[in-house]
N, C-alpha and C. Protein backbone atom coordinates (compact mmCIF):
# COMPACT_ATOMS: atom_id res chain seq x y z
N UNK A 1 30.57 -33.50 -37.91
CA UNK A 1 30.73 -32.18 -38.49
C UNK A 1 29.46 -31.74 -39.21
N UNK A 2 28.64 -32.58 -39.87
CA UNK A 2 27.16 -32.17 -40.57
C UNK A 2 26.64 -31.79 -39.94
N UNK A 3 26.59 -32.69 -38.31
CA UNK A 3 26.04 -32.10 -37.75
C UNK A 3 25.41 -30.80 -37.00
N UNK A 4 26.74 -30.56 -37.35
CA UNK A 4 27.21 -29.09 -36.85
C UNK A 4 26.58 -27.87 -37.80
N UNK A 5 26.39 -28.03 -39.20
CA UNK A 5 26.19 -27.17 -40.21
C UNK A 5 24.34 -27.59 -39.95
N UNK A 6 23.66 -28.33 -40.44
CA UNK A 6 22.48 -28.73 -40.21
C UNK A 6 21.86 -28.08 -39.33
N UNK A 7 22.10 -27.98 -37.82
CA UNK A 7 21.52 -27.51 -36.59
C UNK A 7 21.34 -25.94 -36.91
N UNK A 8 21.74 -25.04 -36.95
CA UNK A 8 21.72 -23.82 -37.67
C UNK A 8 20.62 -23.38 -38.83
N UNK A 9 20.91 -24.36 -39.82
CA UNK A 9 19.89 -24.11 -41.21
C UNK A 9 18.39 -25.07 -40.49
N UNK A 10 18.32 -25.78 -39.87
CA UNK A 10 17.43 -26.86 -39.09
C UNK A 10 16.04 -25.26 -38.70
N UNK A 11 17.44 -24.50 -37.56
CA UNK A 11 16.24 -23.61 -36.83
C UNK A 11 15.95 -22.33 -37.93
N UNK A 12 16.95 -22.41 -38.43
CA UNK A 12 15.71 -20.97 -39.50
C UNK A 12 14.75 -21.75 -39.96
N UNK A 13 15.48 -22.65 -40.83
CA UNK A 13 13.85 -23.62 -41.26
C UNK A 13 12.79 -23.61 -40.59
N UNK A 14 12.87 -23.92 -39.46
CA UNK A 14 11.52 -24.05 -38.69
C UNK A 14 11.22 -22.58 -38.11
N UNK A 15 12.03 -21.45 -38.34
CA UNK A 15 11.63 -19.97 -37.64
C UNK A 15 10.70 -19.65 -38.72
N UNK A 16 10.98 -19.86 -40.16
CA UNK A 16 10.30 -19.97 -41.33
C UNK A 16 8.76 -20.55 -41.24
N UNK A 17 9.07 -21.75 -41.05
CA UNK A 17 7.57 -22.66 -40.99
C UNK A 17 6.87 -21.80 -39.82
N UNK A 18 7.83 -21.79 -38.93
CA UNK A 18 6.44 -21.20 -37.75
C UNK A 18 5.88 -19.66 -38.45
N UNK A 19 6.66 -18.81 -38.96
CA UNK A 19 5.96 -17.60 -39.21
C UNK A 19 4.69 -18.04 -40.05
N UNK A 20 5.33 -18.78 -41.35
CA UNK A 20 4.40 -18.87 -42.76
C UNK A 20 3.26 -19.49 -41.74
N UNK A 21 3.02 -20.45 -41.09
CA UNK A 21 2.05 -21.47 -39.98
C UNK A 21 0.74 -20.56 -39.23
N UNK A 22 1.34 -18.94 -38.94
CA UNK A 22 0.85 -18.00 -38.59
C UNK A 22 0.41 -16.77 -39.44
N UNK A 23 0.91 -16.61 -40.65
CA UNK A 23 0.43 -15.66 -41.42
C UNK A 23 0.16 -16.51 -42.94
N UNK A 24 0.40 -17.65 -43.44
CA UNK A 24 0.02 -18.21 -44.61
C UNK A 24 -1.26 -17.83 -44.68
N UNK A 25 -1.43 -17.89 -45.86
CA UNK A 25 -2.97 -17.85 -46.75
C UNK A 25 -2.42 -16.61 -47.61
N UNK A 26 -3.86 -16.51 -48.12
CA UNK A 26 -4.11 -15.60 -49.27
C UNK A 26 -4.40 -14.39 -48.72
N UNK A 27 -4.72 -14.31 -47.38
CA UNK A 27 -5.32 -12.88 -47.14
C UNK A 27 -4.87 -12.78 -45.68
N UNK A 28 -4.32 -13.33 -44.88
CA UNK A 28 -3.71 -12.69 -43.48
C UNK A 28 -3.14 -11.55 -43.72
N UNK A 29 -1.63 -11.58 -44.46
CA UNK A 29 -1.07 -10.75 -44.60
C UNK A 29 -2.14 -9.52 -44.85
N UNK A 30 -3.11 -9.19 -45.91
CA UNK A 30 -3.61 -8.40 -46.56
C UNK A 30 -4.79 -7.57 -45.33
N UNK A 31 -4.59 -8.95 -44.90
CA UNK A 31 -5.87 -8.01 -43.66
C UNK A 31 -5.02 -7.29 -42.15
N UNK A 32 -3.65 -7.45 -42.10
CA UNK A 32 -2.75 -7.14 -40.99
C UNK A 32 -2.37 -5.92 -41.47
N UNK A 33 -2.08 -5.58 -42.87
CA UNK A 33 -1.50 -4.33 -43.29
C UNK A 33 -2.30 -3.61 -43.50
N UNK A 34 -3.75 -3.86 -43.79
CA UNK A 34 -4.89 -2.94 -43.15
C UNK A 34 -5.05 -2.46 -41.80
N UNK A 35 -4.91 -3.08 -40.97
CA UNK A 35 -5.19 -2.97 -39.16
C UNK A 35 -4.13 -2.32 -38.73
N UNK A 36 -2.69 -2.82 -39.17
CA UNK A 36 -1.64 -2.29 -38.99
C UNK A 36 -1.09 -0.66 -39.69
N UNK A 37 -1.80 -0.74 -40.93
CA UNK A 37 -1.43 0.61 -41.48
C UNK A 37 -2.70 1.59 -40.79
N UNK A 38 -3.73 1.08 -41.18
CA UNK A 38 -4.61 2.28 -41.12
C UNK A 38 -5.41 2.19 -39.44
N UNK A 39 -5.09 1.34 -38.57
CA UNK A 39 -5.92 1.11 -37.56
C UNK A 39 -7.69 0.56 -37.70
N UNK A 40 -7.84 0.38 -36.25
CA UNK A 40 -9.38 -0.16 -36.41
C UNK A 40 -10.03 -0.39 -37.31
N UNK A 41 -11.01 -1.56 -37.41
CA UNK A 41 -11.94 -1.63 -38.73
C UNK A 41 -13.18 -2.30 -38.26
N UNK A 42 -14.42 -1.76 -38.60
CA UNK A 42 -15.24 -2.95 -38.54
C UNK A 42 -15.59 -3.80 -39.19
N UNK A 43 -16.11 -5.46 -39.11
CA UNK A 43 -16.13 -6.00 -40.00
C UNK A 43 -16.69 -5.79 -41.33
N UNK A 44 -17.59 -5.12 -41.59
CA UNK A 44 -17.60 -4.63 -42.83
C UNK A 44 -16.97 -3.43 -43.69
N UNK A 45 -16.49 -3.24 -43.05
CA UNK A 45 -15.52 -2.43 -43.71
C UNK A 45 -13.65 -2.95 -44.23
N UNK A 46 -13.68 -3.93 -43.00
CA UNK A 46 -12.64 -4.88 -43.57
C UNK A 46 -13.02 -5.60 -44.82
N UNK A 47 -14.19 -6.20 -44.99
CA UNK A 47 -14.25 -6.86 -45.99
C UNK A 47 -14.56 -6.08 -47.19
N UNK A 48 -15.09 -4.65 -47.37
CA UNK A 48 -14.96 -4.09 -48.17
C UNK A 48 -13.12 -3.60 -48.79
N UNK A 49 -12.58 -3.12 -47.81
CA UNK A 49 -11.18 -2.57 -47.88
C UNK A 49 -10.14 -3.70 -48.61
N UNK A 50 -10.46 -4.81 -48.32
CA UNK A 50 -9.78 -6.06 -48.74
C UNK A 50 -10.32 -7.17 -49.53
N UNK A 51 -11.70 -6.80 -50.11
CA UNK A 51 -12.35 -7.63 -51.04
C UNK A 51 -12.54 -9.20 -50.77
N UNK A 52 -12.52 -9.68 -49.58
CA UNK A 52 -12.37 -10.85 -49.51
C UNK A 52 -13.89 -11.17 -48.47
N UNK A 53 -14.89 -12.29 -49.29
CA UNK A 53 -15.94 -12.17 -48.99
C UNK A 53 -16.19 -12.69 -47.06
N UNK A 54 -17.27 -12.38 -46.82
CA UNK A 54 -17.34 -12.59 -45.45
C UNK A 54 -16.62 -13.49 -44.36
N UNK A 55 -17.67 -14.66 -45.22
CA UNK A 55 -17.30 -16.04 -44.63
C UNK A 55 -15.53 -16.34 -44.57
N UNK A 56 -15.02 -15.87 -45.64
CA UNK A 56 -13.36 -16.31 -45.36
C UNK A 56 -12.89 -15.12 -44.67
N UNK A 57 -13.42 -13.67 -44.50
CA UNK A 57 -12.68 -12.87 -43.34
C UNK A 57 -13.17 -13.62 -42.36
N UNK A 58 -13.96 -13.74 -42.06
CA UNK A 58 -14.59 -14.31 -40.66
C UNK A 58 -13.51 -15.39 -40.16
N UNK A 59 -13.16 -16.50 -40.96
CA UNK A 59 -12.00 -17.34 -40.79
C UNK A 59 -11.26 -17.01 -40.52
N UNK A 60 -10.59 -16.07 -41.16
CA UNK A 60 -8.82 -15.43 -40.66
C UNK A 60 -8.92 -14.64 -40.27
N UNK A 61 -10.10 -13.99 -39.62
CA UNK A 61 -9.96 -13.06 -38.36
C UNK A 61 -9.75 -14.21 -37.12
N UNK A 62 -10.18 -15.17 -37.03
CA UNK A 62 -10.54 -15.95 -35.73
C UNK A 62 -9.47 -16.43 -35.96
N UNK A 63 -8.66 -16.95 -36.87
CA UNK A 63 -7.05 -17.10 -36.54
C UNK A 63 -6.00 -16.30 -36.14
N UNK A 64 -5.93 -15.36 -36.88
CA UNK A 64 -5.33 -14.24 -36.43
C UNK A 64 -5.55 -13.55 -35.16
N UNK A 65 -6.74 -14.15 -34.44
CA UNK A 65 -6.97 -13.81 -32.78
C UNK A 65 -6.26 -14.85 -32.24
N UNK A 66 -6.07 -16.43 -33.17
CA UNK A 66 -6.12 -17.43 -32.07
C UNK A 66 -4.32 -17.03 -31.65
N UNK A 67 -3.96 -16.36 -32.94
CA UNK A 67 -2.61 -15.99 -32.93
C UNK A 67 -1.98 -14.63 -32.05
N UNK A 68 -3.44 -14.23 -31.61
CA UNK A 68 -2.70 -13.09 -30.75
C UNK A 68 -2.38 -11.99 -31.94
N UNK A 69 -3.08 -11.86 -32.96
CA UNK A 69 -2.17 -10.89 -33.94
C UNK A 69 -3.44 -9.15 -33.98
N UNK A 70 -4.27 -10.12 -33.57
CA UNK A 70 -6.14 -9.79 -33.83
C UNK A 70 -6.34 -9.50 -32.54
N UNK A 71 -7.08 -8.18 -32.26
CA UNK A 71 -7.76 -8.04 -31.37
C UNK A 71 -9.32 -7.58 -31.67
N UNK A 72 -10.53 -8.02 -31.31
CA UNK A 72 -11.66 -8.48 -31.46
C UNK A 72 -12.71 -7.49 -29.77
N UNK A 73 -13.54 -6.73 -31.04
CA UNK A 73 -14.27 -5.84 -29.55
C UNK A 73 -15.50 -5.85 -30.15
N UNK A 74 -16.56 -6.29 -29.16
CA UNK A 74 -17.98 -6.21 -29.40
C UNK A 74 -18.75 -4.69 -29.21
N UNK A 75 -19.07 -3.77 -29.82
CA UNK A 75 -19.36 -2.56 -29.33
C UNK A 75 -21.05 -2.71 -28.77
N UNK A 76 -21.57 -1.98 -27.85
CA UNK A 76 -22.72 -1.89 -27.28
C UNK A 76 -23.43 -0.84 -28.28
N UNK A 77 -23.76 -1.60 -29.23
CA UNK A 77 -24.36 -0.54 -30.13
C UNK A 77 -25.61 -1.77 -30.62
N UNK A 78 -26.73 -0.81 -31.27
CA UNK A 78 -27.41 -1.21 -32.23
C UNK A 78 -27.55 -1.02 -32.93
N UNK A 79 -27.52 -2.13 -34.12
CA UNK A 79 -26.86 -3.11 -34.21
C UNK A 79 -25.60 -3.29 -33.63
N UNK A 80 -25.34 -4.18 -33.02
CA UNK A 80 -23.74 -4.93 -32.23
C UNK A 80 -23.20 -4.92 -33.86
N UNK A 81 -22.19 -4.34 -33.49
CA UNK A 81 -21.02 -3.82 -34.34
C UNK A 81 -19.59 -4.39 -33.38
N UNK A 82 -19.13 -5.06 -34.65
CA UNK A 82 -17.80 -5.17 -34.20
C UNK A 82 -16.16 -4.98 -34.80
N UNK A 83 -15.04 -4.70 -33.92
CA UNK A 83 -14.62 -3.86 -34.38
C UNK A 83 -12.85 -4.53 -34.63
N UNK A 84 -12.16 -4.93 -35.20
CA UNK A 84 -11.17 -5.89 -34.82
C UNK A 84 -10.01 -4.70 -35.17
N UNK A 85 -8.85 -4.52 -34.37
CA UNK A 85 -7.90 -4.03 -34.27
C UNK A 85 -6.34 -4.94 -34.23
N UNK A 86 -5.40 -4.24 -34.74
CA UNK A 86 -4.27 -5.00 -34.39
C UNK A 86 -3.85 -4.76 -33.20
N UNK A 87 -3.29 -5.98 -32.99
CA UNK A 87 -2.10 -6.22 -31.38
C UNK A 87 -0.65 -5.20 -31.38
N UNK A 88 -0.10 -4.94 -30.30
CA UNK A 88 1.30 -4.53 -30.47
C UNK A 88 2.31 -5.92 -30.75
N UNK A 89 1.59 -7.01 -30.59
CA UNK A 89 2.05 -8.12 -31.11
C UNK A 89 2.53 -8.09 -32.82
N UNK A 90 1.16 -7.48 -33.39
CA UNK A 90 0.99 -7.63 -34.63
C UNK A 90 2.21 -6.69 -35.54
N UNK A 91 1.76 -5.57 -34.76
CA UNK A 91 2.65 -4.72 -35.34
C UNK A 91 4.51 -5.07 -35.03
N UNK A 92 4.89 -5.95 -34.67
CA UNK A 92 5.86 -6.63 -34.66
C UNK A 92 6.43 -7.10 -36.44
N UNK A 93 5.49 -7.45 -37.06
CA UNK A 93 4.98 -7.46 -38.32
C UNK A 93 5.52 -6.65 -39.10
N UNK A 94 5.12 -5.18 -38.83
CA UNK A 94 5.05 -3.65 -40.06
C UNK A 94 5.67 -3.84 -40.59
N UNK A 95 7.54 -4.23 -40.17
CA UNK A 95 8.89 -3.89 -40.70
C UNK A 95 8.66 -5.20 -42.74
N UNK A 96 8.33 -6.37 -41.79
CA UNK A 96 8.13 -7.25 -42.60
C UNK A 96 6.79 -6.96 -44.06
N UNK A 97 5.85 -6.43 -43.32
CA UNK A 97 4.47 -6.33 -44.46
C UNK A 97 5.00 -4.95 -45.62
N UNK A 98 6.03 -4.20 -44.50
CA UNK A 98 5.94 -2.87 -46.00
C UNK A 98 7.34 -3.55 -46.66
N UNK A 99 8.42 -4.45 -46.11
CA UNK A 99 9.30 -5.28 -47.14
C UNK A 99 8.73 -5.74 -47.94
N UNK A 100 7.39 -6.58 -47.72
CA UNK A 100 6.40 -7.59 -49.00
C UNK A 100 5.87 -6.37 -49.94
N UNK A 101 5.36 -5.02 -49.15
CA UNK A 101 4.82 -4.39 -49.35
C UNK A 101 5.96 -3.35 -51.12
N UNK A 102 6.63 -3.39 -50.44
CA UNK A 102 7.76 -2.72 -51.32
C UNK A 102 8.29 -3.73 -52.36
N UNK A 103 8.71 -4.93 -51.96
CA UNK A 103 9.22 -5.81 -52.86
C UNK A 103 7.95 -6.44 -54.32
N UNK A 104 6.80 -6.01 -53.79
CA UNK A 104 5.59 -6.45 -54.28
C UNK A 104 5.68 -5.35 -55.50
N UNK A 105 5.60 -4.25 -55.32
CA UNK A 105 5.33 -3.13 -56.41
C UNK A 105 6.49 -2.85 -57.20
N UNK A 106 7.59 -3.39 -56.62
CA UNK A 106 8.99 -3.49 -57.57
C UNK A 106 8.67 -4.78 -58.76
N UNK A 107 7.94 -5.56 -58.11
CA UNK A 107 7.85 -7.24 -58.94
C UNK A 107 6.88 -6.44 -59.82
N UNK A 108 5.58 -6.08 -59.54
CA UNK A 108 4.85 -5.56 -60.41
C UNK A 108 5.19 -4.82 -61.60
N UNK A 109 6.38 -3.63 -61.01
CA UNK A 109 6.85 -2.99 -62.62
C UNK A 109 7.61 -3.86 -63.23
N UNK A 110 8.31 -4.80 -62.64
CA UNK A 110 9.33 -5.37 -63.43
C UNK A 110 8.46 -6.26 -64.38
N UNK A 111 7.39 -7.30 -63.92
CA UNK A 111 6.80 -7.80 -64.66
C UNK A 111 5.90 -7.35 -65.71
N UNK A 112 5.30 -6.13 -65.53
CA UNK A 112 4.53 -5.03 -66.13
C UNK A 112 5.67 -4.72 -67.82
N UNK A 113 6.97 -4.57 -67.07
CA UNK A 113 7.83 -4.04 -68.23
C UNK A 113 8.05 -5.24 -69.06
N UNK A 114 7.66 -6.32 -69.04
CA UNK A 114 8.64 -7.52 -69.96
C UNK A 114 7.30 -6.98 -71.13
């Protein structure tokens, strides 16, 4: 019979781990609801928009591609400019980032008010 209850809570658990596995850190989320809200960015302008210095966008952009969440375009320009966009993958996401997104600025006043 445990068995029975376990198997159930077993796979959210792990529907859990796999999301957090794919969007954990400090700044995935923050850089998806950029791409996702406002469209296209180039890399410097992502890292301006989201304050997070080069070297670690550079990181979780290349995850967030390895994830399919990131899409990554070299433009024929000079200087080579490049330009990373979200997936329709990504935007799978939205419903979830404006929940964090909403639940985030509710935590803020509440904590703001103590």
């Amino acid at each position: 019979m445990k068995n029975k209850v376990d198997k159930p809570c077993q796979r959210v658990h792990s529907a859990i781990q796999d999301t957090l596995y794919v969007v954990n850190g400090k700044w995935k989320l923050v850089i998806l609801s950029i791409l996702v809200n406002n469209g296209k960015r180039r890399f410097g302008e992502l890292a301006r928009e989201s304050g997070i210095s080069p070297r670690i966008l550079s990181k979780e952009l290349h995850e967030l591609e390895i994830n399919q969440l990131v899409s990554r375009k070299v433009c024929d320009t000079k200087p080579v400019t490049v330009e990373y966009s979200s997936t329709s993958y990504a935007e799978t996401l939205g419903e979830v980032i404006d929940a964090m997104n909403r639940w985030g600025e509710n935590h803020r006043k509440k904590i703001g008010s103590v």
